[in-house]
Protein backbone atom coordinates (compact mmCIF):
# COMPACT_ATOMS: atom_id res chain seq x y z
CA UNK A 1 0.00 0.00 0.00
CA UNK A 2 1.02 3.30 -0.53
CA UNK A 3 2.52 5.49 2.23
CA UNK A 4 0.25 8.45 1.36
CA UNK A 5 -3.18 8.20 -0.40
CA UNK A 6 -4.63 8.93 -3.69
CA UNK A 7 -7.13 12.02 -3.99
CA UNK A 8 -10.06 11.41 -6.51
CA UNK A 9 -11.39 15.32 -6.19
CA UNK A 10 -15.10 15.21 -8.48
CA UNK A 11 -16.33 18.69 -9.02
CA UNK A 12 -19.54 19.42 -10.41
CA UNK A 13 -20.85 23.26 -11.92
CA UNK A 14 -23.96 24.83 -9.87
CA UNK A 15 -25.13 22.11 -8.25
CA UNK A 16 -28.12 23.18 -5.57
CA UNK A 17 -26.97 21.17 -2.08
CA UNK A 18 -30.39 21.09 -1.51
CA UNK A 19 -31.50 19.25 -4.32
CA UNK A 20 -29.92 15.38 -3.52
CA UNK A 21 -31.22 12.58 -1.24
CA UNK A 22 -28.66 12.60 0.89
CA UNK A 23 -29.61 16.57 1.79
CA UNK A 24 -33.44 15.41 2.14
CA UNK A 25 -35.03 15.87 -1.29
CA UNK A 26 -37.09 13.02 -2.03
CA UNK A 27 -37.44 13.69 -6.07
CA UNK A 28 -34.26 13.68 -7.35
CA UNK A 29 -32.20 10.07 -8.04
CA UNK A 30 -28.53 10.66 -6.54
CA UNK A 31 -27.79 7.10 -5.74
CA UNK A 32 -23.85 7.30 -5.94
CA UNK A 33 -23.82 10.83 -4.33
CA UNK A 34 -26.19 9.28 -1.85
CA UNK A 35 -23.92 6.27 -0.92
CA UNK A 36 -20.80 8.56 -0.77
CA UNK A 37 -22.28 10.66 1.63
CA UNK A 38 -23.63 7.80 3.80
CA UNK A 39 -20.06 6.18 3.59
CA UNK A 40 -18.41 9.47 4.14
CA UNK A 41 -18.36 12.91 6.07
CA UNK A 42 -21.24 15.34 4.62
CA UNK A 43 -20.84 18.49 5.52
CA UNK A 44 -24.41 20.07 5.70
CA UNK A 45 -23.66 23.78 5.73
CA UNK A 46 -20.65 24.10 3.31
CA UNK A 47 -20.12 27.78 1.54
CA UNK A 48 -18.54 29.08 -1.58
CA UNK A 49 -16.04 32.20 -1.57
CA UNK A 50 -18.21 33.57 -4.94
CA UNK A 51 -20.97 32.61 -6.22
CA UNK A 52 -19.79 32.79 -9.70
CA UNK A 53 -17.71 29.84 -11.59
CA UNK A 54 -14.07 31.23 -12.12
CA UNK A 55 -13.77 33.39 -8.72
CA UNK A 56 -14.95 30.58 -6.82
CA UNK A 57 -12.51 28.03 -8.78
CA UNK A 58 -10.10 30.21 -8.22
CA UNK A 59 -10.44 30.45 -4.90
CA UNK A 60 -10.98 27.04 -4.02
CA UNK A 61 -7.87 25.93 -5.99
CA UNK A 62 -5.54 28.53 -4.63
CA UNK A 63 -7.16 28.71 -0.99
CA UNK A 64 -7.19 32.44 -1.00
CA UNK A 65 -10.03 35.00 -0.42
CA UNK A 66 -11.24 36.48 -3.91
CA UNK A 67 -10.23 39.76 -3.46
CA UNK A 68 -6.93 38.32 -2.46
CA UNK A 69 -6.36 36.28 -5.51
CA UNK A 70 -7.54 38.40 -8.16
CA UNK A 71 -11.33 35.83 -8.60
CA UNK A 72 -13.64 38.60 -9.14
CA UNK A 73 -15.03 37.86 -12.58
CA UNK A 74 -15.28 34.94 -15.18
CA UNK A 75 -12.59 34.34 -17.32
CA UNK A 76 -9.83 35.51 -14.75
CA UNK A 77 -6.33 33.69 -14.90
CA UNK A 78 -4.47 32.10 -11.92
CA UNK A 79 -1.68 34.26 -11.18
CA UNK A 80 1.01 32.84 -11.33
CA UNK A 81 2.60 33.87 -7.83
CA UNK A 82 -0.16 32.20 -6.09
CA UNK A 83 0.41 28.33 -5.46
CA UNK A 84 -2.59 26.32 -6.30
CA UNK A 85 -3.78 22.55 -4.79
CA UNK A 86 -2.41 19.77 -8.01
CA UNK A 87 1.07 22.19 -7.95
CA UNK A 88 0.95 21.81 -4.39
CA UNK A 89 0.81 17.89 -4.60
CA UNK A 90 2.50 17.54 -7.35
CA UNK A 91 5.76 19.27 -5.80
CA UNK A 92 5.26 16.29 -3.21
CA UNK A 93 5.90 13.48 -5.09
CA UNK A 94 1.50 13.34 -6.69
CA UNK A 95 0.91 13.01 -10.42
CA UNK A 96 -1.58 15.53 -11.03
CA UNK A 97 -4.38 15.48 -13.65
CA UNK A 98 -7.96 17.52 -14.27
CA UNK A 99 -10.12 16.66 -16.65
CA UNK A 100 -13.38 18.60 -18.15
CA UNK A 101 -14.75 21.82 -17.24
CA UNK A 102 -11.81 23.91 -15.58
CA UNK A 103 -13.41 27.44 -16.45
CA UNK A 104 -9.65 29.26 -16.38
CA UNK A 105 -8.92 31.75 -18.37
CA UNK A 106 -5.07 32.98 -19.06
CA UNK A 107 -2.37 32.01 -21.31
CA UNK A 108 -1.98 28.74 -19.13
CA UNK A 109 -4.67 26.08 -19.54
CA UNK A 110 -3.13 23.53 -16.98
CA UNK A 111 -4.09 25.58 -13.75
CA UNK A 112 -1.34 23.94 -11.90
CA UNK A 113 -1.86 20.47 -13.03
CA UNK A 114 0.68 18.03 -14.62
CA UNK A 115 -1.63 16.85 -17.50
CA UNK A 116 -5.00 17.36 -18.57
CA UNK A 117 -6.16 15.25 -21.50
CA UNK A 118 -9.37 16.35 -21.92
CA UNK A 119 -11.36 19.76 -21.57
CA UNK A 120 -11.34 23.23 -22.01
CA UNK A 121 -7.80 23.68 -22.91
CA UNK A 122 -8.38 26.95 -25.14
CA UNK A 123 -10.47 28.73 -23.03
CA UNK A 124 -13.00 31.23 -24.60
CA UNK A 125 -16.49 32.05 -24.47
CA UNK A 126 -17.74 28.22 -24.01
CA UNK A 127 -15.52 27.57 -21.52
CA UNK A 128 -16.19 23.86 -21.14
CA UNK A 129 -19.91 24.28 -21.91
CA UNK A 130 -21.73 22.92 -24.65
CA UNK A 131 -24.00 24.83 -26.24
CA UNK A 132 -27.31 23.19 -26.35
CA UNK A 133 -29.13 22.73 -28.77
CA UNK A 134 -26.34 22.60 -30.84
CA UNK A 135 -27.75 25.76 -33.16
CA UNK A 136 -27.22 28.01 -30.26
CA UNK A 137 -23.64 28.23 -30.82
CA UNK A 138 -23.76 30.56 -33.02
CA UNK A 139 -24.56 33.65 -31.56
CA UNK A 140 -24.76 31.87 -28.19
CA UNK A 141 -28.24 32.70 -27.14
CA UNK A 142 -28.07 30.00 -25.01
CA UNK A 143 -25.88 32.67 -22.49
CA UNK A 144 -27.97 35.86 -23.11
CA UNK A 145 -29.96 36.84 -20.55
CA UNK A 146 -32.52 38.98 -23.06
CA UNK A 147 -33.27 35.30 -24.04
CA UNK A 148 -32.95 33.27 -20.87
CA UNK A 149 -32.23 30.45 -20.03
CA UNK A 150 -35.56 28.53 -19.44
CA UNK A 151 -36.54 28.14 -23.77
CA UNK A 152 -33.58 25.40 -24.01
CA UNK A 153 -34.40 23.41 -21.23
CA UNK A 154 -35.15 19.60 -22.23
CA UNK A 155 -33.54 16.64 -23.85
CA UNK A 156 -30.18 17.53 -25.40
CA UNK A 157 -29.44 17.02 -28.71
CA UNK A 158 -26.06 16.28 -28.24
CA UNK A 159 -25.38 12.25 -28.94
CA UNK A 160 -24.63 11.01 -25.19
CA UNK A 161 -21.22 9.57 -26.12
CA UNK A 162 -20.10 13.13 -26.94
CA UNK A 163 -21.76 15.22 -24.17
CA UNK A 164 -19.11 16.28 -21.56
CA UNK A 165 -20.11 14.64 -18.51
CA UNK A 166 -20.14 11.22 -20.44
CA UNK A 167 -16.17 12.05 -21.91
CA UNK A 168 -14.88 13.18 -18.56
CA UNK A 169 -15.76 10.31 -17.26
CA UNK A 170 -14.18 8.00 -19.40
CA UNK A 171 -11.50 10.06 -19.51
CA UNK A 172 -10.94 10.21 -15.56
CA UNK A 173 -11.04 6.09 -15.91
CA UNK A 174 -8.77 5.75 -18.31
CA UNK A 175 -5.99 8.24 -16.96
CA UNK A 176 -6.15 6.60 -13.34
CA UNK A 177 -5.89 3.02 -14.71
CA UNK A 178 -2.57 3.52 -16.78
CA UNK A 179 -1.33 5.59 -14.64
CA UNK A 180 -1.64 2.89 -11.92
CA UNK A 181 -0.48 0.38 -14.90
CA UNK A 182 2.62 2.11 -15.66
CA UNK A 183 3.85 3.54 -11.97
CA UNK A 184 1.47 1.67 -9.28
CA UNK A 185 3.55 3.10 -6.35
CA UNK A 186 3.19 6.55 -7.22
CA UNK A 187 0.02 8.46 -5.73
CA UNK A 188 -2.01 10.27 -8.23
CA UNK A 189 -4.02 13.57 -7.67
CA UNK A 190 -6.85 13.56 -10.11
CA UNK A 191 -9.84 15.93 -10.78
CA UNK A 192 -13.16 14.66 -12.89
CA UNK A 193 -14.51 18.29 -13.23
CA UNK A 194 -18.36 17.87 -14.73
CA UNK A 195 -20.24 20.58 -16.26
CA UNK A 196 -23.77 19.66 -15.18
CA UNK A 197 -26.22 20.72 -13.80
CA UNK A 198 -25.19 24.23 -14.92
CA UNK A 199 -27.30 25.68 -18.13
CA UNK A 200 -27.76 24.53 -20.36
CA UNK A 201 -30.52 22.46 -18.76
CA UNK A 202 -30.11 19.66 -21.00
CA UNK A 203 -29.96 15.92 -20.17
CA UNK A 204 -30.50 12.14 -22.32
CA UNK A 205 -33.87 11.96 -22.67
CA UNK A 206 -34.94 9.02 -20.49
CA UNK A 207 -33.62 11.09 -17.61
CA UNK A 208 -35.62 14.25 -18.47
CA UNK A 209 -39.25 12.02 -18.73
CA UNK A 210 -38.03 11.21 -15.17
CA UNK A 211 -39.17 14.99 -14.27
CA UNK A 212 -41.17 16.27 -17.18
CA UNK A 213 -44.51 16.83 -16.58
CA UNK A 214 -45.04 15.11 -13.39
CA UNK A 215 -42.07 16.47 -11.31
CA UNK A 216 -40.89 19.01 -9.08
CA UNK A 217 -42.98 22.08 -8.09
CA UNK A 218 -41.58 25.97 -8.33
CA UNK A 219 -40.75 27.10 -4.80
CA UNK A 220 -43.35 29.71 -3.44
CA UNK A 221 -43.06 33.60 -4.33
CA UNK A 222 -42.41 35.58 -1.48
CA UNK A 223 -44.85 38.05 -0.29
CA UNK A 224 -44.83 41.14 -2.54
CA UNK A 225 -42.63 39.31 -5.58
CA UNK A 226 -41.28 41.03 -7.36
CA UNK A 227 -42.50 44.97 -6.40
CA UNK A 228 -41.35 44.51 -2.41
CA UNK A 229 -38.50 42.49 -2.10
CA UNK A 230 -35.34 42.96 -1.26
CA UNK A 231 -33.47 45.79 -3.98
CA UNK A 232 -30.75 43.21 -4.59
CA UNK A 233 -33.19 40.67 -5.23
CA UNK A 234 -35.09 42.73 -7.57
CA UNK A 235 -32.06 43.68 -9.46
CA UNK A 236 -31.41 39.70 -10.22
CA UNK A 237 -34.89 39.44 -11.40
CA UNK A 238 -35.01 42.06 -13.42
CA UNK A 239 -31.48 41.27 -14.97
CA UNK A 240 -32.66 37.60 -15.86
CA UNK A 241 -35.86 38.72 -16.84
CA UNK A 242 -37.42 36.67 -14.75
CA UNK A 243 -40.80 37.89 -14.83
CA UNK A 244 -41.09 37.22 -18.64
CA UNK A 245 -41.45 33.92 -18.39
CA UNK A 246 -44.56 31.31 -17.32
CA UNK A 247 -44.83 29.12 -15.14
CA UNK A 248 -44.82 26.23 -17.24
CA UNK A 249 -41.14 27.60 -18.57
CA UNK A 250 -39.89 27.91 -14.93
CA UNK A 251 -40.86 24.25 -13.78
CA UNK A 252 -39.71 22.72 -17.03
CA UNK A 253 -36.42 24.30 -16.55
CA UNK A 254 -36.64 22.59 -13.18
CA UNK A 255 -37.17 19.67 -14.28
CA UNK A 256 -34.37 19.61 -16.64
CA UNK A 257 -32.03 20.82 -13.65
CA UNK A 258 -33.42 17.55 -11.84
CA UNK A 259 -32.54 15.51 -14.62
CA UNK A 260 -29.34 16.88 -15.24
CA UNK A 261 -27.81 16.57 -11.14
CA UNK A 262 -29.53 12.74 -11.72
CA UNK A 263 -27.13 12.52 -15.21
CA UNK A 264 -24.64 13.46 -14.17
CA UNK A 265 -24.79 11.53 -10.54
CA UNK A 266 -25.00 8.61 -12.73
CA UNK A 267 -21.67 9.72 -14.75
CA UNK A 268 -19.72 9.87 -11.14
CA UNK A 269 -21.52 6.33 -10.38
CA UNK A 270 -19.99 4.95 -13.55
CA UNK A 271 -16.29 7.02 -12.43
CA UNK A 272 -16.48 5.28 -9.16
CA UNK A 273 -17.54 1.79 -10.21
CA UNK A 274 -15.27 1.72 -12.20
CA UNK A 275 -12.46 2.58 -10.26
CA UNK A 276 -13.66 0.34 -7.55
CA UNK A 277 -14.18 -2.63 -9.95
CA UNK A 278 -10.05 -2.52 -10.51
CA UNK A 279 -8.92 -1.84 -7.30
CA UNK A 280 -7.82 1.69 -8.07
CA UNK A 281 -9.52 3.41 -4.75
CA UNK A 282 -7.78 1.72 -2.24
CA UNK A 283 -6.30 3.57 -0.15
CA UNK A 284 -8.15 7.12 -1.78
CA UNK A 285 -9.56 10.28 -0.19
CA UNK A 286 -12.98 11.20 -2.30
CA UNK A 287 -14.02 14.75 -2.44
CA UNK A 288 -17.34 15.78 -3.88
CA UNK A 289 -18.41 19.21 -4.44
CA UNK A 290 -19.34 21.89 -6.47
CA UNK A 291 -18.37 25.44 -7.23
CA UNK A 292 -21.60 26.91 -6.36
CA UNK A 293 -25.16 26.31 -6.09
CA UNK A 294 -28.20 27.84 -8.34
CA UNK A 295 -31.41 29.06 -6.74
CA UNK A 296 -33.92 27.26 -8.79
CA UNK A 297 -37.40 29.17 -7.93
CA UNK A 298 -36.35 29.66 -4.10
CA UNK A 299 -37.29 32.94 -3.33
CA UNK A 300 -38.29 33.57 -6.86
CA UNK A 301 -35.08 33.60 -7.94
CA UNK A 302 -32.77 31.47 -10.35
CA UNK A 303 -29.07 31.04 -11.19
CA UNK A 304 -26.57 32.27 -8.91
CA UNK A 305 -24.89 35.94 -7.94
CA UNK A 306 -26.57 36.04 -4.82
CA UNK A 307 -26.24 35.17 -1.01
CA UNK A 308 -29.44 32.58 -0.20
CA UNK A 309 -28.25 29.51 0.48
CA UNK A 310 -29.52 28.41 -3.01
CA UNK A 311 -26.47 30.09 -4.81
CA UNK A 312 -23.78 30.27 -2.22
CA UNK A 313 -24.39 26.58 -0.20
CA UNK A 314 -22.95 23.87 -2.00
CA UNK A 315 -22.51 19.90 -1.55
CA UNK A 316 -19.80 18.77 0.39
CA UNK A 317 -19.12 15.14 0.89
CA UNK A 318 -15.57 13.62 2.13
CA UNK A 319 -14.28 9.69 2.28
CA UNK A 320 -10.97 9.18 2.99
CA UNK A 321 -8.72 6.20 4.83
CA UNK A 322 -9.57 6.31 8.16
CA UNK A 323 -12.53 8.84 8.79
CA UNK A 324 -15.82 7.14 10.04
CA UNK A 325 -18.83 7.94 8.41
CA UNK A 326 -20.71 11.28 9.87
CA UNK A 327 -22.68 14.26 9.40
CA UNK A 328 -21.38 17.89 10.59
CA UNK A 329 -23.84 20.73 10.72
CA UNK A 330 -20.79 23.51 11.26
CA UNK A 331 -20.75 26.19 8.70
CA UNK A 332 -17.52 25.67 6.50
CA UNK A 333 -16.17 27.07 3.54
CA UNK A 334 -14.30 26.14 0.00
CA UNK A 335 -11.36 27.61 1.24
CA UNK A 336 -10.88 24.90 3.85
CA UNK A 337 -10.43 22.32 1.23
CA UNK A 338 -6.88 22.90 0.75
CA UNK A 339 -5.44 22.52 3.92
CA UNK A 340 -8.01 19.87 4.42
CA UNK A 341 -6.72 17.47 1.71
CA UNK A 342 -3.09 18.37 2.91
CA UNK A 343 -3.64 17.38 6.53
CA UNK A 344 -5.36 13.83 5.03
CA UNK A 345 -2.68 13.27 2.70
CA UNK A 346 0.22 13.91 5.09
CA UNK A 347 1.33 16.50 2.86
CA UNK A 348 2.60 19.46 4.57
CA UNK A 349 -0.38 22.84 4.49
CA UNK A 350 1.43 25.75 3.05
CA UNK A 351 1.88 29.18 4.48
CA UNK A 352 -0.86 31.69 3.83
CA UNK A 353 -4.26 29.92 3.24
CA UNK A 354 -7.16 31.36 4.48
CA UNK A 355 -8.85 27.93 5.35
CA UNK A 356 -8.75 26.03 7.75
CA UNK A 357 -8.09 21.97 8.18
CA UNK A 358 -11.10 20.61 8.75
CA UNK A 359 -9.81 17.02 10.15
CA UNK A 360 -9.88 18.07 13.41
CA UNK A 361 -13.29 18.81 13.12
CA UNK A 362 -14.48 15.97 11.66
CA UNK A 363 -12.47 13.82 14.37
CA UNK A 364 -14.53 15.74 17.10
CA UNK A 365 -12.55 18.60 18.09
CA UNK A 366 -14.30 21.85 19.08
CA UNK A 367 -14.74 24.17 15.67
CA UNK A 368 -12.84 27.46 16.44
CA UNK A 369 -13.10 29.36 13.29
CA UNK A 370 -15.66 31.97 13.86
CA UNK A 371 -17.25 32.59 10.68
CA UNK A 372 -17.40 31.84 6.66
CA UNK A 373 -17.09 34.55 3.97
CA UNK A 374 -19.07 34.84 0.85
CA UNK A 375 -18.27 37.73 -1.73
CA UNK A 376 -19.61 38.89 -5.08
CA UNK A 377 -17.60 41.99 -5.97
CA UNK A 378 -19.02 43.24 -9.69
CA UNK A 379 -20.93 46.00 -10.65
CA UNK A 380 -22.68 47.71 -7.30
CA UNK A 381 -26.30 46.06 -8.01
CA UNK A 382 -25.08 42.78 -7.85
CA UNK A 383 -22.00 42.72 -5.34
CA UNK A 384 -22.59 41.87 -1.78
CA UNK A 385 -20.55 40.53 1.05
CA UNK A 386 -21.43 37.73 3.74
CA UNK A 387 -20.76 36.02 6.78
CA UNK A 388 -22.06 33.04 8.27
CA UNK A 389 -21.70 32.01 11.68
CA UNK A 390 -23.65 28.66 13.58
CA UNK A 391 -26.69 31.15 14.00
CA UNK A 392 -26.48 33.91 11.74
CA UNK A 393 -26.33 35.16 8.02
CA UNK A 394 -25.56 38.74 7.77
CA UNK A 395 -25.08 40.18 4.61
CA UNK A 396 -24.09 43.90 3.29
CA UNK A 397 -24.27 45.58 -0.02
CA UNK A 398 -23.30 49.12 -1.49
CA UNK A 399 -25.78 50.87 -2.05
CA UNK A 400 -28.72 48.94 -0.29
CA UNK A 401 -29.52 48.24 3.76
CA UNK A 402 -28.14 45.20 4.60
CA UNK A 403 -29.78 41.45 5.57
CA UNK A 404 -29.85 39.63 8.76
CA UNK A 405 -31.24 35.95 9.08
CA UNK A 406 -31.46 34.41 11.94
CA UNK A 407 -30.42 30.66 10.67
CA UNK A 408 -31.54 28.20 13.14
CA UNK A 409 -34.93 29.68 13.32
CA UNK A 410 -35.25 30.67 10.13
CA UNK A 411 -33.10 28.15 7.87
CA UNK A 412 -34.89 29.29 4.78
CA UNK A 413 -34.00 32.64 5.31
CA UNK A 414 -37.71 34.32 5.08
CA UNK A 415 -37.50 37.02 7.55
CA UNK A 416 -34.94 39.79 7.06
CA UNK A 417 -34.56 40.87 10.99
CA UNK A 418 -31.39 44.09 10.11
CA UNK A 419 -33.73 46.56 10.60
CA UNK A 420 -35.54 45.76 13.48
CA UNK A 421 -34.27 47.36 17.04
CA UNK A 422 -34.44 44.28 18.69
CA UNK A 423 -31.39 42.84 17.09
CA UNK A 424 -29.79 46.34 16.77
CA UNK A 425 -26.42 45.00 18.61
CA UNK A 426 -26.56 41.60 16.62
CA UNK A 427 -26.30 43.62 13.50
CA UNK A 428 -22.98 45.79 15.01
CA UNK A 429 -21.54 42.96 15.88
CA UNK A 430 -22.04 41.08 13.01
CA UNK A 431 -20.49 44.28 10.71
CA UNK A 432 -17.50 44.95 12.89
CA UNK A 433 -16.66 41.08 12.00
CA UNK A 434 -17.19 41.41 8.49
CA UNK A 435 -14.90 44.25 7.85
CA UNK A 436 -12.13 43.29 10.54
CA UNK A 437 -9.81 42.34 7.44
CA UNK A 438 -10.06 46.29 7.09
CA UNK A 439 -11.03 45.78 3.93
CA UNK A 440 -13.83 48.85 2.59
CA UNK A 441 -16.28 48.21 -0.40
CA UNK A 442 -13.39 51.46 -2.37
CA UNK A 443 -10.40 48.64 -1.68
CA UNK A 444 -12.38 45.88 -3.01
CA UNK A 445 -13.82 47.25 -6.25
CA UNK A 446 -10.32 48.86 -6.25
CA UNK A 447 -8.68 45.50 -5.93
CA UNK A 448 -10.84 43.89 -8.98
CA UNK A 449 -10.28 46.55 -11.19
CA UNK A 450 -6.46 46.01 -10.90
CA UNK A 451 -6.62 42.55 -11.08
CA UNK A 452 -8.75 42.90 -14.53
CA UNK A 453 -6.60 45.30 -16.02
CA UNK A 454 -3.34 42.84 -15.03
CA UNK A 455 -5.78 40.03 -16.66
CA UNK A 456 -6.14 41.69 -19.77
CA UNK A 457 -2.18 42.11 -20.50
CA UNK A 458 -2.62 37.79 -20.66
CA UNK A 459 -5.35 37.01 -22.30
CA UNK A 460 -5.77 34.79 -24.74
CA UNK A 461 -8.98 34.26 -26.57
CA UNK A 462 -9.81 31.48 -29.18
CA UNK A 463 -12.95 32.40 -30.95
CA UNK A 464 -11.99 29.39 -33.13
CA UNK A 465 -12.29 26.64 -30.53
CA UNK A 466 -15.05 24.34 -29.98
CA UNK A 467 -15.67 24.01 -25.90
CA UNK A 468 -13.48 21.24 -25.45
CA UNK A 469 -9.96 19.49 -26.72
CA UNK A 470 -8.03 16.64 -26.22
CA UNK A 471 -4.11 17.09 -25.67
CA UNK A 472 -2.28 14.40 -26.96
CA UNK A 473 0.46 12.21 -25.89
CA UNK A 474 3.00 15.03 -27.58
CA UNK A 475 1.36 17.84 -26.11
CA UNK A 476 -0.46 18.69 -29.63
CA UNK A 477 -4.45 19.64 -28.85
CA UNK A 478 -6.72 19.05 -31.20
CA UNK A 479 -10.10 20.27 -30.94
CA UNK A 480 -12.60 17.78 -29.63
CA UNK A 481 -16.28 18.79 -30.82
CA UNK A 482 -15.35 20.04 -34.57
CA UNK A 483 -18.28 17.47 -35.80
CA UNK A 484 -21.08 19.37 -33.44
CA UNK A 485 -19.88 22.97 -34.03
CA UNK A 486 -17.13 23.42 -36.31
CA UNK A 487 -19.34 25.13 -39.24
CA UNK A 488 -21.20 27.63 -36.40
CA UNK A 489 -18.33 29.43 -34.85
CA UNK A 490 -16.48 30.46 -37.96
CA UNK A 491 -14.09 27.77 -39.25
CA UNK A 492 -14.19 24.95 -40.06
CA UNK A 493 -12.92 22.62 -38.35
């Protein structure tokens, strides 16, 4: 056996925690998420840094704050000063490899790891995602939020063997089992990155009919939608054009979302049978998560950019050599997964993370971090910035009055309580902790405006590219999905 264990790391895009078994929903099929998280540690109140995909990558990968690391829009690089997890492992004896949806932008696709034989290795303006149906590539109206998101939602048209989810998967089996093949002593740090259940909400048919018509109902408006709620809220709505659409639009699109976390649970069930089947997760830490959530009708709302638990909560499930299966209610963050997997691994936790090892925690120790952050720092309608403690969510914004929910009386955060008297001092409190990094909303647009402008002297755009290559043996990529889109995005390939 090998002195230090594998990591299997499977990352998912947008995935609502609250929309799997093993969370309590009692629609959707998650039957391999299910059984990891009854074999393993799930962590019910997990956070993102930003509830965007690159910042929150980012983040994750590099264990820094957003505003610290430059992830405060799509598309941003990794800098190269800041040392992310694979490098990390890899500079301790790991061979590293992420496959699939990365979402990275920069002149350097490998984000740290050692090889990545599949995904989006010329990043541009699919990123990893397949436009769906396949005509919407063109002028990808699939993205535009004049259009929406809801008119595409449904069975993809995308033969299954080529869709994403199903390539990273056999891509993730393949790369483990030669590697183990050709150097079975060496540990391996691998990454199946899916793109599901982010938009578009497309899935094999047989798992949409699961859903569609007789599925999942939209969440409740709340009172006074959209006229009286909260001015950050409204914003979103009005941005998405929410109000445009029917009802019968908003619960298909649900339904497709349903189908799509049950696809793509099935893709990780294949990954891990698999593996299992040939011996190759011995002795292996498994991480699930995702790198945000998506608000699905709660509150009215859909997609992400905003601080409900919808958006910024995401699935967290560990299994690694040694830990006994549990559940762990303490509010944690993205950030922690770095030092986490370090501390499991016996790899030593570098200097300057802003996580914390959860281990410790999960072996019963008393949690002593204090609080969880959650940022969006964009234009001033949209930004906001969070904490979380056991009992509270408190949440400010620029240029509207700021949010208070009490959390274990009010988990789905119904009752904004800032601006009553009674919890006058709760609401000091909770704003002297939020800006105690002495950060000020002028540093942090500040900060992302620098960081863009640095961004821009490396980017590299490839309006050419499909939304996924394969690199070969030699390092040559070639481009992946030429046969799907090669005629609709101006050469072709």
């Amino acid at each position: 056996m090998k002195s230090r264990p594998n990591v299997l790391f499977i990352l998912t895009d947008q995935h609502n925690r609250r929309i799997a078994r093993f969370a309590g929903n009692k629609i959707v099929r998650t039957n391999n998420l299910d059984r990891l998280a009854s074999e393993g540690v799930h962590f019910q109140n997990a956070y993102c840094q930003f509830p965007l995909c690159t910042p929150s990558r980012i983040s994750m990968w590099t264990g820094r704050l957003p505003h610290k690391c430059g992830a405060m829009t799509n598309n941003m690089p990794i800098f190269p000063e800041f040392l992310t997890i694979p490098e990390h492992f890899a500079n301790h004896g790991y061979i590293t490899c992420g496959i699939g949806k990365m979402h990275v932008g920069g002149p350097d696709p490998m984000n740290g790891f050692q090889f990545r034989p599949y995904g989006d290795l010329k990043c541009n303006k699919f990123c990893g995602h397949q436009p769906d149906p396949i005509r919407t590539a063109k002028d990808q109206i699939w993205t535009r939020h004049d259009i929406g998101h809801f008119p595409f939602a449904g069975e993809s048209e995308i033969p299954e063997s080529l869709l994403q989810d199903s390539v990273v998967t056999k891509e993730t089996i393949a790369f483990i089992l030669e590697h183990i093949d050709k150097h079975p002593n060496q540990p391996w740090f691998v990454c199946a990155s899916y793109s599901r259940p982010h938009h578009p909400l497309t899935s094999p048919g047989r798992y949409f009919r699961r859903y569609w018509p007789n599925g999942p109902d939209l969440e409740p408006l709340p009172p006074g939608f959209p006229d009286k709620i909260h001015p950050h809220d409204r914003f979103i709505v009005d941005d998405y054009r929410l109000t445009a659409f029917t009802d019968e639009e908003r619960r298909r699109a649900l339904a497709a979302y349903y189908a799509s976390v049950d696809f793509v649970d099935d893709c990780i069930g294949e990954l891990l049978s698999a593996l299992e089947k040939n011996g190759a997760l011995d002795n292996t830490i498994i991480l699930y998560t995702s790198d945000h959530g998506d608000m699905m009708s709660e509150h009215g709302l859909w997609w992400k950019r905003t601080y409900y638990d919808g958006a910024s909560q995401v699935p967290l499930l560990i299994k690694a050599p040694g830990l006994e299966p549990s559940t762990i209610s303490e509010a944690v963050e993205l950030l922690d997964i770095f030092p986490t997997l370090c501390d499991l691994a016996g790899v030593p936790i570098p200097d300057g993370l802003d996580g914390e090892s959860l281990v410790n925690l999960i072996r019963g120790d008393l949690w002593q971090k204090g609080f969880i952050r959650c940022e969006h720092i964009a234009r001033k309608e949209t930004s906001f910035r969070m904490i979380r403690t056991r009992e509270w969510k408190y949440v400010e914004f620029p240029e509207f009055p700021p949010v208070l929910f009490d959390m274990v009386n009010d988990p789905d955060e119904t009752t904004n309580l800032a601006n009553s008297k009674a919890y006058a001092d709760k609401v000091a409190e909770l704003n002297a902790r939020l800006w105690e990094d002495g950060e000020s909303w002028e540093t942090l647009f500040s900060a992302r405006q620098s960081f863009r402008e640095r961004a821009e002297t490396q980017r590299l755009t490839y309006d050419d590219a499909t939304p996924n290559q394969y690199r070969l043996a030699d390092g040559t990529i070639v481009d992946a999905e030429g046969m799907l889109y090669g005629n609709l995005i101006g050469k072709d390939l």
